[in-house]
N, C-alpha and C. Protein backbone atom coordinates (compact mmCIF):
# COMPACT_ATOMS: atom_id res chain seq x y z
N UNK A 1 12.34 -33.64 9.94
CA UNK A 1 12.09 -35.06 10.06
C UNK A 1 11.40 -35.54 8.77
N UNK A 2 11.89 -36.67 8.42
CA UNK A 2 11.34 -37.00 7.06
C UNK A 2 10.65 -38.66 7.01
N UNK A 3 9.44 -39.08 6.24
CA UNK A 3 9.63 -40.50 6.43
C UNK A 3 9.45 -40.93 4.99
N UNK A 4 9.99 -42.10 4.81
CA UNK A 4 10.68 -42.65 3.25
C UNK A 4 8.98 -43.30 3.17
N UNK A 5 8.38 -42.93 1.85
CA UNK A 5 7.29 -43.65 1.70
C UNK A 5 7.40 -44.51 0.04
N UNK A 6 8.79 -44.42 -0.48
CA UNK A 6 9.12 -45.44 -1.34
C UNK A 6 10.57 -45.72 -1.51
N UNK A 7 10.84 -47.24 -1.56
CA UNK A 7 12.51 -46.73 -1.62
C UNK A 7 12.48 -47.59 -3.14
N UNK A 8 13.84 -47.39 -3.30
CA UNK A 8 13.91 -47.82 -4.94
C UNK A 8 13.58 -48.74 -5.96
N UNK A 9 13.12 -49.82 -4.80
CA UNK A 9 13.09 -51.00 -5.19
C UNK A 9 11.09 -50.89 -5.37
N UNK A 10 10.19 -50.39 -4.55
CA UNK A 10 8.79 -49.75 -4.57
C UNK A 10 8.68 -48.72 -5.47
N UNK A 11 9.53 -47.47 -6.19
CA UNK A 11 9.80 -47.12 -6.78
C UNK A 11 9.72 -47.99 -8.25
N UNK A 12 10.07 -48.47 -8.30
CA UNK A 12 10.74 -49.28 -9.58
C UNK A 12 9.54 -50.19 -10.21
N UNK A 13 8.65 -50.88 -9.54
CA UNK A 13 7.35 -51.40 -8.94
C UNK A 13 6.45 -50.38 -9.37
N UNK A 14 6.32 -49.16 -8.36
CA UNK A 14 5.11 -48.71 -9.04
C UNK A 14 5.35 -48.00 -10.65
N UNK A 15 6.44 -47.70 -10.48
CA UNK A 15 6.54 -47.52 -12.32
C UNK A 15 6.51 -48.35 -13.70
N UNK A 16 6.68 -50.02 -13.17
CA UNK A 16 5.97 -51.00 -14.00
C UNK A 16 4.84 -50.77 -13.80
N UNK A 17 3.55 -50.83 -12.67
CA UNK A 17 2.35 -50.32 -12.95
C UNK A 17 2.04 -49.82 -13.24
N UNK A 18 2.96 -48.32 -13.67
CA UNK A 18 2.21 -47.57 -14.47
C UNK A 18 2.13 -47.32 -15.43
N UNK A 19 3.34 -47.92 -15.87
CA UNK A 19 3.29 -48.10 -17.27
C UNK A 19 1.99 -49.51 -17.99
N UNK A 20 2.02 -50.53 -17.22
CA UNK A 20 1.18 -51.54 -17.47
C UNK A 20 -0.67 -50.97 -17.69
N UNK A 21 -0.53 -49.60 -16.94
CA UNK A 21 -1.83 -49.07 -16.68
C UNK A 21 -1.81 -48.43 -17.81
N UNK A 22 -0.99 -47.27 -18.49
CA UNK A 22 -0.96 -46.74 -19.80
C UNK A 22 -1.35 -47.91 -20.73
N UNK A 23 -0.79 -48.49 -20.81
CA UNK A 23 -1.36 -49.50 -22.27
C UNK A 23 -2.55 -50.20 -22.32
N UNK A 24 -2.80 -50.66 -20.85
CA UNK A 24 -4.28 -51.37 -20.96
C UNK A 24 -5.58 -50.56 -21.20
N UNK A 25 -4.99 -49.31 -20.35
CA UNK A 25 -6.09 -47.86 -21.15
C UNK A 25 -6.01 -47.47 -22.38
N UNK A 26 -5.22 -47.50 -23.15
CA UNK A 26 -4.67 -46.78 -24.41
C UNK A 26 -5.22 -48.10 -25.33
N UNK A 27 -5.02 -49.10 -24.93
CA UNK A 27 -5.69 -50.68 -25.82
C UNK A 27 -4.04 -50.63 -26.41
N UNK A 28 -3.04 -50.58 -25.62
CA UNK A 28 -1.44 -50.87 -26.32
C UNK A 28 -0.97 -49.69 -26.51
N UNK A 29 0.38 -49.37 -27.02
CA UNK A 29 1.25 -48.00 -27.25
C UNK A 29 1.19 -47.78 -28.63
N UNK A 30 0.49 -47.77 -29.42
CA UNK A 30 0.67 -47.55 -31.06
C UNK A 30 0.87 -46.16 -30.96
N UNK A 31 -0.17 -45.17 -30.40
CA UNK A 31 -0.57 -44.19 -30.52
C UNK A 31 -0.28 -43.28 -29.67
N UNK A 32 0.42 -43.56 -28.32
CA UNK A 32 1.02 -43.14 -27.48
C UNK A 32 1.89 -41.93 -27.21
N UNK A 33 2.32 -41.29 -26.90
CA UNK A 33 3.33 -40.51 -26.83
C UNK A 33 3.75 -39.89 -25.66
N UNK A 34 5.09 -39.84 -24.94
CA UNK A 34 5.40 -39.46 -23.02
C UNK A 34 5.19 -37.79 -23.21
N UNK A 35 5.73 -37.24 -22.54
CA UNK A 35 6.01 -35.60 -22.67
C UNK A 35 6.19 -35.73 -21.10
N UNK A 36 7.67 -35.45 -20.23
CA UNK A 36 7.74 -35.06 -19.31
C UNK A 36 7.56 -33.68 -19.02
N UNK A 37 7.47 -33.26 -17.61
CA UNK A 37 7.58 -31.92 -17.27
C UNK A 37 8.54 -31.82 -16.65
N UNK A 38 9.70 -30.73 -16.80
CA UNK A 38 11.24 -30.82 -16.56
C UNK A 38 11.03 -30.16 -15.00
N UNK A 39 11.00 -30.60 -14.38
CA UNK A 39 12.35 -31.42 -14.15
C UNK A 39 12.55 -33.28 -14.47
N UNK A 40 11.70 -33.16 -13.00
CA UNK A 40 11.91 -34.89 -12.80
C UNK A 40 10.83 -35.70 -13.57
N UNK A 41 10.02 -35.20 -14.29
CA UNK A 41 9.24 -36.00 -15.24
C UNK A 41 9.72 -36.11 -16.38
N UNK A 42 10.76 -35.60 -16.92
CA UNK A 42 11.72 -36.10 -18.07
C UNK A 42 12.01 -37.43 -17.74
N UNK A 43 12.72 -37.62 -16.79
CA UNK A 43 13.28 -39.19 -16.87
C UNK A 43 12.61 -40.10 -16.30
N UNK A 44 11.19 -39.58 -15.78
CA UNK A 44 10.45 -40.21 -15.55
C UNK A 44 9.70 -41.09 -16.37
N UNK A 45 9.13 -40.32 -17.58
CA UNK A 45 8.65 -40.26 -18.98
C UNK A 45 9.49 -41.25 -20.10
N UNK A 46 10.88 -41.35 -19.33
CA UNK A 46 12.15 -42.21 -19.91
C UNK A 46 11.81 -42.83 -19.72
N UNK A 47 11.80 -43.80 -18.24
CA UNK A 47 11.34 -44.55 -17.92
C UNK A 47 10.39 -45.62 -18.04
N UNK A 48 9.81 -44.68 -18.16
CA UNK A 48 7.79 -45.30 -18.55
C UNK A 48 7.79 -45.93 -20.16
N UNK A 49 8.76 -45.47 -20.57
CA UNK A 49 8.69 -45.31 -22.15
C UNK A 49 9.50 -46.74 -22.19
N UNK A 50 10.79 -47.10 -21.46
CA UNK A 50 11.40 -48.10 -21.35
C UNK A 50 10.46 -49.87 -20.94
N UNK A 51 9.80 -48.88 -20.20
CA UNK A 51 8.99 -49.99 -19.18
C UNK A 51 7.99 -50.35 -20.54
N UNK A 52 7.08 -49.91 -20.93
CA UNK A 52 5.99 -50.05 -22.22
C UNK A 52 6.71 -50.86 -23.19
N UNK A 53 8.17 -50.35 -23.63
CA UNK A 53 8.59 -51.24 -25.13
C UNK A 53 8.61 -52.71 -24.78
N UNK A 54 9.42 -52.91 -22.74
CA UNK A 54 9.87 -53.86 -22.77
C UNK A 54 8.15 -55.24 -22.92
N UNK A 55 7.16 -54.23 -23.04
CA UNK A 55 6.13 -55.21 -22.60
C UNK A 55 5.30 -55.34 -23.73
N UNK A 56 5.59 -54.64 -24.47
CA UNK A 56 4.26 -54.12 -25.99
C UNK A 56 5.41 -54.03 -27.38
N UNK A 57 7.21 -54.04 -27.02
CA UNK A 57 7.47 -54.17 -28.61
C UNK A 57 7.63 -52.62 -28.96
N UNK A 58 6.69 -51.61 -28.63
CA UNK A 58 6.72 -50.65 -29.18
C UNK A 58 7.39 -49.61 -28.26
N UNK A 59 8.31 -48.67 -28.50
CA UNK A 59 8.72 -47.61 -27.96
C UNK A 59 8.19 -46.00 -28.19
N UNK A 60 7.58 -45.85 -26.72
CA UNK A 60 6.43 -44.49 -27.21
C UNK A 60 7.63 -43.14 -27.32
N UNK A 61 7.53 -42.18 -28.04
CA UNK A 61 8.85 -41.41 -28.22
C UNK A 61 8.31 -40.34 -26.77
N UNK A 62 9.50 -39.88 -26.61
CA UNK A 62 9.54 -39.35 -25.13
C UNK A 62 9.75 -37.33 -25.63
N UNK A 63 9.04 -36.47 -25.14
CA UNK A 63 9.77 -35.45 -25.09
C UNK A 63 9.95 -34.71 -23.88
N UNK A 64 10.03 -33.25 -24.22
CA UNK A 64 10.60 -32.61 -22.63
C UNK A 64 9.29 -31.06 -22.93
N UNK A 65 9.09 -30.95 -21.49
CA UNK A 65 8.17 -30.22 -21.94
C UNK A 65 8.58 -28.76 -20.24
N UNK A 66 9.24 -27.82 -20.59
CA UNK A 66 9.43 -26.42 -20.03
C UNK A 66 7.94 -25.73 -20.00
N UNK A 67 7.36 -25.48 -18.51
CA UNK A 67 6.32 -24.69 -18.79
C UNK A 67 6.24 -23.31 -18.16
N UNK A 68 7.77 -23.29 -17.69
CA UNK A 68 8.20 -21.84 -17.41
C UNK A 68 7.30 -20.76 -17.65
N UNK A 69 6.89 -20.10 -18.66
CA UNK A 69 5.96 -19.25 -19.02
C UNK A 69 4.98 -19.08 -19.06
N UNK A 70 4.22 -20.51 -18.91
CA UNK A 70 3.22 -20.70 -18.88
C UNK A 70 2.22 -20.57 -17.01
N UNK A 71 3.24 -20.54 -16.53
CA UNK A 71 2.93 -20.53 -14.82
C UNK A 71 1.69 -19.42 -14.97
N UNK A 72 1.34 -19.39 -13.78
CA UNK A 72 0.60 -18.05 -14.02
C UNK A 72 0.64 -17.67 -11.75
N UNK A 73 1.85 -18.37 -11.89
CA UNK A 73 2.86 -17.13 -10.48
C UNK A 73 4.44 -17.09 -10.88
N UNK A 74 4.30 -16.94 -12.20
CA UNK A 74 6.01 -16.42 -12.87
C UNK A 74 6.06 -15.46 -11.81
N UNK A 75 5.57 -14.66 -11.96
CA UNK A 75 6.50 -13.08 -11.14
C UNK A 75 6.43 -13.35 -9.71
N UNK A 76 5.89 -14.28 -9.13
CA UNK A 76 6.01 -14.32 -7.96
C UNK A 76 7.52 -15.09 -7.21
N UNK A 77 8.05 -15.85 -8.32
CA UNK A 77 9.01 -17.20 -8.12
C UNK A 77 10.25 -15.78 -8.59
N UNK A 78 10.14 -15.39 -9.43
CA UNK A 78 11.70 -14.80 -9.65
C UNK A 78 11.26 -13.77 -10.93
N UNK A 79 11.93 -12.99 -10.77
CA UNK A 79 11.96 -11.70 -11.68
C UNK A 79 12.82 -11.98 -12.97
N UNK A 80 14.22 -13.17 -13.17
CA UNK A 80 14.50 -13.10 -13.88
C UNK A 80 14.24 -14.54 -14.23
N UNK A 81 13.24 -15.36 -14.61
CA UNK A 81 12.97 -16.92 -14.63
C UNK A 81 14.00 -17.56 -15.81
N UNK A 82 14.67 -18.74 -15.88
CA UNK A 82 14.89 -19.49 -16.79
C UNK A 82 14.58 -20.17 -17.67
N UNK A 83 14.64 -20.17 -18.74
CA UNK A 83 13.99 -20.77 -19.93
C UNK A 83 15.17 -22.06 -20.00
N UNK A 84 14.17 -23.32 -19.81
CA UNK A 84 15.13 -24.46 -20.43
C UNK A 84 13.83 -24.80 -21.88
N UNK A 85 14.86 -25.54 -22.41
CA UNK A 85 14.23 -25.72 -23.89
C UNK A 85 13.07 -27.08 -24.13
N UNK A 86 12.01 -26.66 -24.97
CA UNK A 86 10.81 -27.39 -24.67
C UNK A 86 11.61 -28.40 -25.69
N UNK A 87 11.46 -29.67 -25.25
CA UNK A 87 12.21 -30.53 -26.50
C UNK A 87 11.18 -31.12 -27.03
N UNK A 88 9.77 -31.33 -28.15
CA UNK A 88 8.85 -32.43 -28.70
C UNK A 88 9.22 -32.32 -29.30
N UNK A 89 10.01 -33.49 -30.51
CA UNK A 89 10.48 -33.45 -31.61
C UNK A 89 9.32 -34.67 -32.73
N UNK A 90 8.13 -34.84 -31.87
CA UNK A 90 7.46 -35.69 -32.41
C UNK A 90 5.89 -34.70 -32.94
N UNK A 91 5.29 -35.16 -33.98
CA UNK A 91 4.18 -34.69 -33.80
C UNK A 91 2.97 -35.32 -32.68
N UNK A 92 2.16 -34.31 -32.38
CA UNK A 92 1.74 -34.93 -31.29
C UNK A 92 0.19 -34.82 -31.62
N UNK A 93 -0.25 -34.61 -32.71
CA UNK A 93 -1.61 -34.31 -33.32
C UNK A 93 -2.40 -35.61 -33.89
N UNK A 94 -3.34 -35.61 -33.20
CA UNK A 94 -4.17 -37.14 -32.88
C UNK A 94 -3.41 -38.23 -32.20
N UNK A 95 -2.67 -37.29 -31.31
CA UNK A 95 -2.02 -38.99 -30.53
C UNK A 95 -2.75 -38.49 -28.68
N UNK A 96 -2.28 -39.53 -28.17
CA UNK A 96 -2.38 -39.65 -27.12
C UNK A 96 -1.42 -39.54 -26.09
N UNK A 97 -1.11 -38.20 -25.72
CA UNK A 97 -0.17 -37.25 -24.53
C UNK A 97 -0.44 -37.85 -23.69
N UNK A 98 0.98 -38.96 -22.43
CA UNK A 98 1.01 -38.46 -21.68
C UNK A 98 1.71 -37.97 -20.98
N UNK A 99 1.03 -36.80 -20.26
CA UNK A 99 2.06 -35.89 -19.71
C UNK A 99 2.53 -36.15 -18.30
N UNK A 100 3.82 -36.58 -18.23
CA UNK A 100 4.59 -36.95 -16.78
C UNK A 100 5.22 -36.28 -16.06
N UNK A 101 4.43 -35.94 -14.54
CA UNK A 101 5.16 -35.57 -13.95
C UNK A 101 5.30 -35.82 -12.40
N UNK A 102 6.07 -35.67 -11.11
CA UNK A 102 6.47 -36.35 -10.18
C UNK A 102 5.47 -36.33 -9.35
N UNK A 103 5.07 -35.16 -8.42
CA UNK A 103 4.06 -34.92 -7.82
C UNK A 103 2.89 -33.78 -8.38
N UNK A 104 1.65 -33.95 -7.90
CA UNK A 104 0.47 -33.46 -8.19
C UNK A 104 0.29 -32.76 -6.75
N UNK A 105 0.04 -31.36 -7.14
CA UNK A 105 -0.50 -31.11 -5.52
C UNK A 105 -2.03 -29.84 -6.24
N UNK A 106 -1.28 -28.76 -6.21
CA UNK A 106 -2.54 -27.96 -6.22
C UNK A 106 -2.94 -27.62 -7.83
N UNK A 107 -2.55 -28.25 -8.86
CA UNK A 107 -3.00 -28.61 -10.43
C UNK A 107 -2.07 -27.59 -11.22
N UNK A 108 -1.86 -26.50 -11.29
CA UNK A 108 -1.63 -25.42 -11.69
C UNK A 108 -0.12 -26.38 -12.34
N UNK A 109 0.82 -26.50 -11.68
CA UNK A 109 1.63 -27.36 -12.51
C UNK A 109 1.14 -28.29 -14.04
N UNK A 110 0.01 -29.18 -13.88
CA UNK A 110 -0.57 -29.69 -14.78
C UNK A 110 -1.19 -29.07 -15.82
N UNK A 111 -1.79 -27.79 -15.05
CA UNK A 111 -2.55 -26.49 -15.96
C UNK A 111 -1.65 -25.99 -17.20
N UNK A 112 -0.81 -25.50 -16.41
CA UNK A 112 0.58 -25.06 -17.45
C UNK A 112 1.07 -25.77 -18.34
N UNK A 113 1.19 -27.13 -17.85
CA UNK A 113 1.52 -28.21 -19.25
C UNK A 113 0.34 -28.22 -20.26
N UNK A 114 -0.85 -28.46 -19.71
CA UNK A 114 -1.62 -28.84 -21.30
C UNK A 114 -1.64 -27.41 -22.14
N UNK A 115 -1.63 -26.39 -21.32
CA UNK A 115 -1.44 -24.90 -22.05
C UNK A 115 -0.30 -24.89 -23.08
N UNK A 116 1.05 -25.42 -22.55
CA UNK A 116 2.32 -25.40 -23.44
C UNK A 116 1.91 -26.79 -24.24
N UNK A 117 1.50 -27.60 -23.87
CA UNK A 117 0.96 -28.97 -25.46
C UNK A 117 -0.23 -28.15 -26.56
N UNK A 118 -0.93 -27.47 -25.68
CA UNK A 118 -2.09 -26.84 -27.18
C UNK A 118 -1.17 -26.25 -27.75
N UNK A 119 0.00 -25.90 -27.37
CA UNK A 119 0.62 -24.48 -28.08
C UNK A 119 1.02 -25.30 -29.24
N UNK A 120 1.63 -26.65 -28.98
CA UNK A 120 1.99 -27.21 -29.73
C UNK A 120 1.56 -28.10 -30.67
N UNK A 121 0.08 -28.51 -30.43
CA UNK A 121 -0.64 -29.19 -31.23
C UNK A 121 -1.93 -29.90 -30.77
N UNK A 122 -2.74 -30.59 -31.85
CA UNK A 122 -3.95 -30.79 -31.03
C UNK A 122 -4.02 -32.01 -30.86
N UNK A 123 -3.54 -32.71 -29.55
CA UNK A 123 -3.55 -33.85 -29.25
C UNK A 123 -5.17 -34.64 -29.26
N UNK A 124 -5.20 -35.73 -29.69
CA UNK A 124 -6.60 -36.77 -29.51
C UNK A 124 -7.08 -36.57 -27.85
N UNK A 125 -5.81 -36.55 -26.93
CA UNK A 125 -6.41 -36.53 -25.94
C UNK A 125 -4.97 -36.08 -25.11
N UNK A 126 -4.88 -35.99 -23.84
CA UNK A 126 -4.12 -35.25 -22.01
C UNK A 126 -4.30 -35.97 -21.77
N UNK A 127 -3.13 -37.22 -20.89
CA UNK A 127 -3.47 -37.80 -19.91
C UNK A 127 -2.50 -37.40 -18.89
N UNK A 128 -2.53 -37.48 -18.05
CA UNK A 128 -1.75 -37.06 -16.56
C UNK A 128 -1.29 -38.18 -16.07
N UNK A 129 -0.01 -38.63 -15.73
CA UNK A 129 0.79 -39.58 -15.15
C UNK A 129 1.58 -39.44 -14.12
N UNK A 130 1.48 -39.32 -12.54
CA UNK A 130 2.21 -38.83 -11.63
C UNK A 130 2.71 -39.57 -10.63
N UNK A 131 3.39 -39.85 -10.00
CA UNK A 131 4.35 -40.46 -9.00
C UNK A 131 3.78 -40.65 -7.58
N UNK A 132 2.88 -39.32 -7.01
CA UNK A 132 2.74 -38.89 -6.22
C UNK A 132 1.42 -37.54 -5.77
N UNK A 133 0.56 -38.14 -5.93
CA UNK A 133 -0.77 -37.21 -5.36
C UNK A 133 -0.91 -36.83 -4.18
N UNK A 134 -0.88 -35.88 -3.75
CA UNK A 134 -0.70 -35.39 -2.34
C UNK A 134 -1.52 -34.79 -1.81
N UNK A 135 -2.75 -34.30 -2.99
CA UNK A 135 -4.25 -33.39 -2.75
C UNK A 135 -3.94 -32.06 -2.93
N UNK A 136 -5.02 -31.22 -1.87
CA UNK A 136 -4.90 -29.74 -1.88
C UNK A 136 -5.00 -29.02 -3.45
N UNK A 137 -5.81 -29.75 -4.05
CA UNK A 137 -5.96 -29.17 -5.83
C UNK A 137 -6.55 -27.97 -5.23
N UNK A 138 -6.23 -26.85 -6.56
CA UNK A 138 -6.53 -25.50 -6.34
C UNK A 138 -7.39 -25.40 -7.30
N UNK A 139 -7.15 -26.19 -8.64
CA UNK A 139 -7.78 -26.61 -9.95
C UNK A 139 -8.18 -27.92 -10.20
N UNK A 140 -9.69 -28.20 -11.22
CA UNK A 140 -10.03 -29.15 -10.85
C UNK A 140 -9.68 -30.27 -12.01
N UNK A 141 -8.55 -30.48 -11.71
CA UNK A 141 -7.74 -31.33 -12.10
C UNK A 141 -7.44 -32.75 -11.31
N UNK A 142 -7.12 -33.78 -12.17
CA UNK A 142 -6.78 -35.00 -11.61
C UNK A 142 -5.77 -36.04 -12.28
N UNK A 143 -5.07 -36.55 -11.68
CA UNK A 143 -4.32 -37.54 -12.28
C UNK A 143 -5.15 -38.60 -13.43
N UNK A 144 -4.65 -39.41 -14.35
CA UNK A 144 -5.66 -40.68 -14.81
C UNK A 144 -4.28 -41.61 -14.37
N UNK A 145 -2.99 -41.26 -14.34
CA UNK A 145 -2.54 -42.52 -13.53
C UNK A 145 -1.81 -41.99 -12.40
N UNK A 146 -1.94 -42.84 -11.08
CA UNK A 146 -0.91 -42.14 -10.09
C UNK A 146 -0.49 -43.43 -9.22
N UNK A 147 1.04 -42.83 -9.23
CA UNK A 147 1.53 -44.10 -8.17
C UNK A 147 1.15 -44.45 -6.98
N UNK A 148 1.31 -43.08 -5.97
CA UNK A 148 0.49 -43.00 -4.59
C UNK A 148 0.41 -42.23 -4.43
N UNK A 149 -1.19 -42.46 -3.86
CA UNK A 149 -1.56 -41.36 -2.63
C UNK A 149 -1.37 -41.00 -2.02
N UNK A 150 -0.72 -39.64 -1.29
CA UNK A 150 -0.19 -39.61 0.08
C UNK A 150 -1.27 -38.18 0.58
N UNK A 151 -1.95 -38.51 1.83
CA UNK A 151 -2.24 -37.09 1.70
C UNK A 151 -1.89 -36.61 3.01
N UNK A 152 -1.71 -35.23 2.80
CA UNK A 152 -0.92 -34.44 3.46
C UNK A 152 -1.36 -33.21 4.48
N UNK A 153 -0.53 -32.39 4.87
CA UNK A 153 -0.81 -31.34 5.56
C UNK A 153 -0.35 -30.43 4.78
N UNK A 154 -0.89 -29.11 4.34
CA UNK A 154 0.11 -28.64 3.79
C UNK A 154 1.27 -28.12 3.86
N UNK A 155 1.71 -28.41 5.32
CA UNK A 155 2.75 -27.63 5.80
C UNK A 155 4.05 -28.93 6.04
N UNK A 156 3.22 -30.16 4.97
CA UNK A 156 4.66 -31.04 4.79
C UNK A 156 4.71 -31.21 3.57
N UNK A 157 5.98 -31.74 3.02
CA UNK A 157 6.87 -31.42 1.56
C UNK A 157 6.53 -33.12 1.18
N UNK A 158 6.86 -33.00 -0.21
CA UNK A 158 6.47 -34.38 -0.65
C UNK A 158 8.19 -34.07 -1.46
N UNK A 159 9.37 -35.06 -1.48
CA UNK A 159 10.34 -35.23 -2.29
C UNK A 159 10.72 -36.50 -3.55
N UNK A 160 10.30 -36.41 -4.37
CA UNK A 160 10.42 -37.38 -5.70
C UNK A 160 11.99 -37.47 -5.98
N UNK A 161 12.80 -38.41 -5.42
CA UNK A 161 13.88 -38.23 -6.43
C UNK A 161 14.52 -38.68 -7.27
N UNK A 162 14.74 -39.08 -8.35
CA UNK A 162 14.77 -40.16 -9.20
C UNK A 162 16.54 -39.85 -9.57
N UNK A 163 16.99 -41.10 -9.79
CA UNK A 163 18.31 -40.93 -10.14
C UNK A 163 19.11 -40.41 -11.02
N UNK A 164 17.93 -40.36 -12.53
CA UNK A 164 19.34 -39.94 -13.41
C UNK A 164 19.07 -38.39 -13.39
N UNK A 165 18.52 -37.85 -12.55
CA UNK A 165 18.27 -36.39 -11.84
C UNK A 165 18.92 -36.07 -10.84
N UNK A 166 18.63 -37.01 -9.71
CA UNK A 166 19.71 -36.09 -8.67
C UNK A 166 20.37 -36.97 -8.01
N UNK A 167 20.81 -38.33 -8.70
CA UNK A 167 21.93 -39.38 -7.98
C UNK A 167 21.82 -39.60 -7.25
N UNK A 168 22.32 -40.98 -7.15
CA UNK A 168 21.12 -41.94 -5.75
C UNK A 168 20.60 -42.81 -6.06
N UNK A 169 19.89 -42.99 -5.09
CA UNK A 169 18.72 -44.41 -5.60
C UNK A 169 17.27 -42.85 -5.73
N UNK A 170 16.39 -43.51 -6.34
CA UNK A 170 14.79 -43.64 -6.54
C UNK A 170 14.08 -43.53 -5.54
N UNK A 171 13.53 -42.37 -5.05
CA UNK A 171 12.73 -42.93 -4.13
C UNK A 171 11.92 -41.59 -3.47
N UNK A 172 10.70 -41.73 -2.50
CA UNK A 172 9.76 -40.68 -2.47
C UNK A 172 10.09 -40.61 -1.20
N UNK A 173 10.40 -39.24 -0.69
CA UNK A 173 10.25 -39.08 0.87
C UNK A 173 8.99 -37.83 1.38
N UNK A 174 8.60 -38.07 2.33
CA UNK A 174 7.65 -37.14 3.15
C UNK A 174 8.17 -35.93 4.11
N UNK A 175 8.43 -35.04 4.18
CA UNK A 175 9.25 -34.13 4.99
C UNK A 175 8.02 -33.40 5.75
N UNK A 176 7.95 -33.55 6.77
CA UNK A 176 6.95 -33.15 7.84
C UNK A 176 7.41 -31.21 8.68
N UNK A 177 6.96 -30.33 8.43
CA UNK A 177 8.11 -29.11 8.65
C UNK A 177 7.85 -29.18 10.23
């Protein structure tokens, strides 16, 4: 049983806010820069990046950020893991990362990203941009922007699905097991 707690059109909505929230913190996008976490924070990060030019002029460059290796329960998920390719083709040294991704639950996802950004350079600053906070942090980590709150049991699923990922409309569902 599942219940829809955004459909595309609330979707679409809270991702102008959050983008509106990036710039008024940042004092504008000069300095900006997205970095999704692949999966669905790639085109999330698209998104956001779309939403900012249409409001500030400026387009923050977007990359892709694989933290495959960086997990620290690799061996638990699969013995032979996949490497998709980290794409930053920007420098990211004295700018302002942020790193996008769909849901936030127990940090370790987020952990792994700023681990794979030091690898890559020394950003001014991490910011965290997520869709969907659900609690149960394991690490004491936190969003600085989040669409919604939902909090949960842990024995229900939070689903982000954004379109140019898995076709369809946009939208967040709750799956209760």
């Amino acid at each position: 049983m599942s219940t829809l707690l955004m459909d595309e059109k609330t979707f679409d909505r809270t991702l102008t806010r959050l983008a509106h929230e990036i710039i008024e913190r940042n004092g504008g996008a000069e300095n900006v820069v997205l970095v999704g976490i692949r999966s669905r924070g790639v085109p999330l990060a698209k998104r956001l990046s779309g939403l900012i030019c249409s409001v500030e002029g400026v387009t923050p460059p977007v990359g892709e950020l694989d933290i495959t290796f960086y997990r620290d329960d690799l061996s638990k998920i699969t013995p032979q893991p996949t490497l998709n390719a980290t794409n930053v083709p920007f420098d990211i040294v004295g700018k302002t990362v942020v790193m996008v991704d769909d849901v936030l639950f127990t940090g370790r996802t987020a952990r792994a990203g700023m681990d794979a950004l030091m690898d890559i350079g020394r950003a001014a600053r991490i910011q965290l941009a997520v869709m969907v906070d659900r609690g149960h942090r394991e690490l004491p980590i936190r969003a600085d922007y989040v669409g919604k709150n939902v909090p949960t049991a842990l024995t229900e699923r939070i689903k982000v699905s954004v379109r140019e990922f898995d076709g369809g409309e946009s939208r967040v569902e709750l799956f209760h097991m």
